[in-house]
Protein backbone atom coordinates (compact mmCIF):
# COMPACT_ATOMS: atom_id res chain seq x y z
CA UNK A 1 -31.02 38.92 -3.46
CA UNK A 2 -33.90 41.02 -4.92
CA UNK A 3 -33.02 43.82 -7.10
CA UNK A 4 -36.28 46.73 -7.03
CA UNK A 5 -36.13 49.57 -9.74
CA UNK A 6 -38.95 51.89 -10.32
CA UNK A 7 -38.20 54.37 -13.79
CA UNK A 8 -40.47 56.20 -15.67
CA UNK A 9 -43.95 54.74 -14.19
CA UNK A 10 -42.45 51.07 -14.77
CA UNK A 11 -41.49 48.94 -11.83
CA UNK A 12 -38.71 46.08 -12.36
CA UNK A 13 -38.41 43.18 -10.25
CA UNK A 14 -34.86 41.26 -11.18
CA UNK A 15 -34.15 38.08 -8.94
CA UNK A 16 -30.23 37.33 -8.63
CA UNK A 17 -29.00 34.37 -6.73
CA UNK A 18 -26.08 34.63 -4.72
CA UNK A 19 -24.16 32.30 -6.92
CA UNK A 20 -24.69 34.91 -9.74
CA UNK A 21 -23.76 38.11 -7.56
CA UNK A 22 -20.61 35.92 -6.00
CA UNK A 23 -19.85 34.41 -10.19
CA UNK A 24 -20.29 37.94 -11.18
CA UNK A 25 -17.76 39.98 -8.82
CA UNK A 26 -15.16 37.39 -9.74
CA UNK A 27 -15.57 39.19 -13.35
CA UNK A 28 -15.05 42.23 -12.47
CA UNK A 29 -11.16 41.31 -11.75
CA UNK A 30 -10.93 39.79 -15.77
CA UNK A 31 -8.57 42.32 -17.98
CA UNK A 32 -11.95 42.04 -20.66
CA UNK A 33 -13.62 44.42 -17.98
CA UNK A 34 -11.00 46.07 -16.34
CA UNK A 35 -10.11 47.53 -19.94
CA UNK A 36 -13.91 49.09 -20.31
CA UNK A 37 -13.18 50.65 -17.12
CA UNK A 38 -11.75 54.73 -16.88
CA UNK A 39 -8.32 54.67 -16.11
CA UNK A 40 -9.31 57.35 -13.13
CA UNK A 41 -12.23 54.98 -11.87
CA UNK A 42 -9.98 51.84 -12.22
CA UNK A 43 -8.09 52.48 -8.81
CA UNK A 44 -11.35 52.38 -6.64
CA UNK A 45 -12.06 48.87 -8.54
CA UNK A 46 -8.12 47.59 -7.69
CA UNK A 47 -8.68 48.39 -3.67
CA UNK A 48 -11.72 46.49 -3.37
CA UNK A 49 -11.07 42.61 -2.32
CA UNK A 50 -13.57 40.54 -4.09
CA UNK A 51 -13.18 37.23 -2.26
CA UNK A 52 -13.88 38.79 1.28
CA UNK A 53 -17.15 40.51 -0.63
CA UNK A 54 -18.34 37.35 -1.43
CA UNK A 55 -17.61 36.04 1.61
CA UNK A 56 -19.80 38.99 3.15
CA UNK A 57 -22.48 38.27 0.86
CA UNK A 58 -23.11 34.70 2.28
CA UNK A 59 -23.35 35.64 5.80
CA UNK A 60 -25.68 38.37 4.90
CA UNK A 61 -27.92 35.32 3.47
CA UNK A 62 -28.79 35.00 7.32
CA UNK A 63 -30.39 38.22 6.97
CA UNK A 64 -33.34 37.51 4.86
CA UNK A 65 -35.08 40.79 4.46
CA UNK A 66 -32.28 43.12 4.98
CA UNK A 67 -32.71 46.21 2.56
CA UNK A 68 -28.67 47.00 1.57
CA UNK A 69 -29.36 49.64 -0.91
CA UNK A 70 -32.19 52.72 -0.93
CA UNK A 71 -31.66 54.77 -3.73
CA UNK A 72 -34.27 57.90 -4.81
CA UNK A 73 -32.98 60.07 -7.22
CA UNK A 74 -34.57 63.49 -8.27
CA UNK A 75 -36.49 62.24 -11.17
CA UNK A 76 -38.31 59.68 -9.54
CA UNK A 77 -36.30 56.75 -10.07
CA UNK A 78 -36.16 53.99 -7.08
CA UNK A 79 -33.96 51.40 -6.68
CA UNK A 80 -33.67 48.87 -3.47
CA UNK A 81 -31.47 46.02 -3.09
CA UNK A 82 -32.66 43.89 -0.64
CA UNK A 83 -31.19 40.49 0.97
């Protein structure tokens, strides 16, 4: 997965292997971050099934290419998430 951001005249380029995104939604479950989290954001977080994300994110590994996020704010900022 490649991770574009364009901010401010800078462009960012930030490589993440699957194994990191799939390692990294199993944190988002741990008390240490649900605690950081609003109480009235927390809920959205609690109906989201992690393991069948992950799961999703290794069949769309057969979709090399596939742009999942295209973001353009007002000020200019980009930022694409591609497969």
């Amino acid at each position: 997965m490649r991770i574009y951001v364009k901010a401010e005249g800078r462009r960012y380029f930030i490589p993440v292997p699957l194994v990191f995104a799939k390692w990294g939604m199993s944190l988002v479950k741990s008390p240490f971050i649900m605690k950081n989290i609003p109480e009235n954001e927390r809920k959205y977080v609690e109906m989201i099934d992690f393991n069948e994300l992950a799961k999703c994110l290794y069949i769309l590994k057969e979709y090399k290419g596939l742009t999942l996020i295209d973001v353009k704010a007002k000020d200019g900022t980009i930022v694409e998430i591609t497969i």
